[in-house]
C-alpha atoms as a PDB file:
ATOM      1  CA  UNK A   1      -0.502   1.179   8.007  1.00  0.00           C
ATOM      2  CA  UNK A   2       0.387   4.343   9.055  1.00  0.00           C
ATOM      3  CA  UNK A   3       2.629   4.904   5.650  1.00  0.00           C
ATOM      4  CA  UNK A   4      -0.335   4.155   3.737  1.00  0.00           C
ATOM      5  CA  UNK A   5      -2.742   6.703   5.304  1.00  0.00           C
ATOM      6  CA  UNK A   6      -0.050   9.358   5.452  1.00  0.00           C
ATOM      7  CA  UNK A   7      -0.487   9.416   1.472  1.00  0.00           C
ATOM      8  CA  UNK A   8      -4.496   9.713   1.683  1.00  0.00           C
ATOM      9  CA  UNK A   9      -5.482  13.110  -0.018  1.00  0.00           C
ATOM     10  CA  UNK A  10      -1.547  13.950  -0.903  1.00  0.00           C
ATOM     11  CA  UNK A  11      -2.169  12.485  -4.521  1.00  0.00           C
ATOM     12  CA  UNK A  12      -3.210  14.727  -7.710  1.00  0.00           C
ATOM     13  CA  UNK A  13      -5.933  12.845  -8.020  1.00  0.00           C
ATOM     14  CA  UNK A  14      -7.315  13.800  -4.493  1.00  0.00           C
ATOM     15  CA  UNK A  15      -7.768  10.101  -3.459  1.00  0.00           C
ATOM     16  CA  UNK A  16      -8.643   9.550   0.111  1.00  0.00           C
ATOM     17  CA  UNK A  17      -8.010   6.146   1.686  1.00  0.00           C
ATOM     18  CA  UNK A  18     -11.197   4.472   3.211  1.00  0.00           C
ATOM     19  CA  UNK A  19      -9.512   1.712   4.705  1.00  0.00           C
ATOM     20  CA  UNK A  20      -6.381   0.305   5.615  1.00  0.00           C
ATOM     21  CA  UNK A  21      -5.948  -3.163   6.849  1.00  0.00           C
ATOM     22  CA  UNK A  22      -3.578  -5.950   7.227  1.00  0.00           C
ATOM     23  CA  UNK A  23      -4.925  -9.319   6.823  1.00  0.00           C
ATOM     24  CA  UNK A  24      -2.416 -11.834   6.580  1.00  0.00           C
ATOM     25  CA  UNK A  25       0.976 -12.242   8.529  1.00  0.00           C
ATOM     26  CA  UNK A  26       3.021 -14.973   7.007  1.00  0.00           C
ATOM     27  CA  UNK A  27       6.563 -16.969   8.282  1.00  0.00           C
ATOM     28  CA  UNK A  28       7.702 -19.821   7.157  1.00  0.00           C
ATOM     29  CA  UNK A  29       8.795 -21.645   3.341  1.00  0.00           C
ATOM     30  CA  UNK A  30       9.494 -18.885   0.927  1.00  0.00           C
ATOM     31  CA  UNK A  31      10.268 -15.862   3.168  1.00  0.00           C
ATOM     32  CA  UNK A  32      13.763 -15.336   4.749  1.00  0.00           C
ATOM     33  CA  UNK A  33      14.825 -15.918   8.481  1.00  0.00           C
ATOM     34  CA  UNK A  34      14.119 -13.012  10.143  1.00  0.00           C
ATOM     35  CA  UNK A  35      11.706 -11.698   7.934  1.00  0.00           C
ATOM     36  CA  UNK A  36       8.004 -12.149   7.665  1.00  0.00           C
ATOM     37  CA  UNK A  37       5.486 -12.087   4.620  1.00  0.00           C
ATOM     38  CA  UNK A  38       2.498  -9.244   4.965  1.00  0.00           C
ATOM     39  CA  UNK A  39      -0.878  -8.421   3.285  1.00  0.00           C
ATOM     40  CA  UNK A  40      -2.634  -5.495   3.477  1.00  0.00           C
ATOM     41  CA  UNK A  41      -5.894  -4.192   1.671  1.00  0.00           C
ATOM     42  CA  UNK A  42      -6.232  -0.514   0.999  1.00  0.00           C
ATOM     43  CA  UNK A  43      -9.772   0.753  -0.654  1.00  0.00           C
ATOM     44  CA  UNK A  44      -9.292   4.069  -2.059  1.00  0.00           C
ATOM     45  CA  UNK A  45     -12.185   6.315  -2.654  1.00  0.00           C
ATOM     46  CA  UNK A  46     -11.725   9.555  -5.059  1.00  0.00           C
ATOM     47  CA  UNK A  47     -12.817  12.373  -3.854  1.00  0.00           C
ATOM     48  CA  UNK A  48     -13.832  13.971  -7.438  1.00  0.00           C
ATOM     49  CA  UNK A  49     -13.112  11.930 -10.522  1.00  0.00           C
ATOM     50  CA  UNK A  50     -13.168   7.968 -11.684  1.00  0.00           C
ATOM     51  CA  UNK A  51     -10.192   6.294 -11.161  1.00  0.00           C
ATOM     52  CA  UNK A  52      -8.116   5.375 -14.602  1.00  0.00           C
ATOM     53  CA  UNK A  53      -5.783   2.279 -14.632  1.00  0.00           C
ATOM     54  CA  UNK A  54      -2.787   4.226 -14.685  1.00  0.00           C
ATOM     55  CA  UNK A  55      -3.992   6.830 -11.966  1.00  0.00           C
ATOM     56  CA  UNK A  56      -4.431   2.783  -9.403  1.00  0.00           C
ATOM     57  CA  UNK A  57      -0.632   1.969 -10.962  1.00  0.00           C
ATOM     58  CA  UNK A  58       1.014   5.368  -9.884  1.00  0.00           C
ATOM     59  CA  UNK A  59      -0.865   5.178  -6.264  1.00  0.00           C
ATOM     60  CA  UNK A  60       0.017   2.003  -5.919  1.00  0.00           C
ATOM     61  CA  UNK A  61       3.412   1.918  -6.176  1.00  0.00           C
ATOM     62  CA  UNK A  62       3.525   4.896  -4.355  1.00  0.00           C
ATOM     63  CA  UNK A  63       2.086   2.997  -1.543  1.00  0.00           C
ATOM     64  CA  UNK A  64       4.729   0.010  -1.968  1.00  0.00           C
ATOM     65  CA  UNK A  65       7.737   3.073  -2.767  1.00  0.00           C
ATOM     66  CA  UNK A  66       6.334   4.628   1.027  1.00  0.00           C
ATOM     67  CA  UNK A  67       5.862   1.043   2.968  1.00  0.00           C
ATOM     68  CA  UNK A  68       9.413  -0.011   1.349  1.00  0.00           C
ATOM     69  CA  UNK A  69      10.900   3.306   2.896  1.00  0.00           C
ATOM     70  CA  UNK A  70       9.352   3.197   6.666  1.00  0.00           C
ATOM     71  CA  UNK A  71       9.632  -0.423   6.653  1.00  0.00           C
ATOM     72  CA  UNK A  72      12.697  -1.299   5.287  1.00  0.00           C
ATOM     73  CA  UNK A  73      10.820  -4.292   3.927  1.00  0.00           C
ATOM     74  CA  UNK A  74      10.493  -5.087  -0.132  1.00  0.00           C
ATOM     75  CA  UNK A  75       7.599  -6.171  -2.160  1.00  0.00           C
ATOM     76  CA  UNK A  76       7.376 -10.127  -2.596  1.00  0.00           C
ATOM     77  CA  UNK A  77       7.754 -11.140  -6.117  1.00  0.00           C
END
């Protein structure tokens, strides 16, 4: 969660995130030994200007590009 927040207000688009949270921890069929499947909600709140669809695309995978990077981890497909 921390990676997340670390990118709230960094963006162009001055987006601050409101919350954070992880809501579902998954192990089990379909995820590697070892490894376990995560969910996490973010709600993002501009500070200034509506949100387009490609301004959600470019912070969202720079959300995944910074969890991938502390974590190690990948996004599911």
């Amino acid at each position: 969660l921390g990676a997340v927040r670390s990118l709230s207000g960094k963006d162009s688009t001055k987006v601050v995130f409101t919350k954070t949270a992880l809501f579902d921890i998954y192990v089990g069929d379909g995820v590697p030994e070892g490894m376990k499947s995560m969910a996490f909600g973010v709600t993002m709140q501009p500070s200034d200007i509506t949100l387009t669809e490609d301004d959600i695309q470019r912070i969202s995978q720079a959300i995944v590009s910074k969890v991938e990077k502390a974590t190690g981890g990948a996004l599911r497909n």
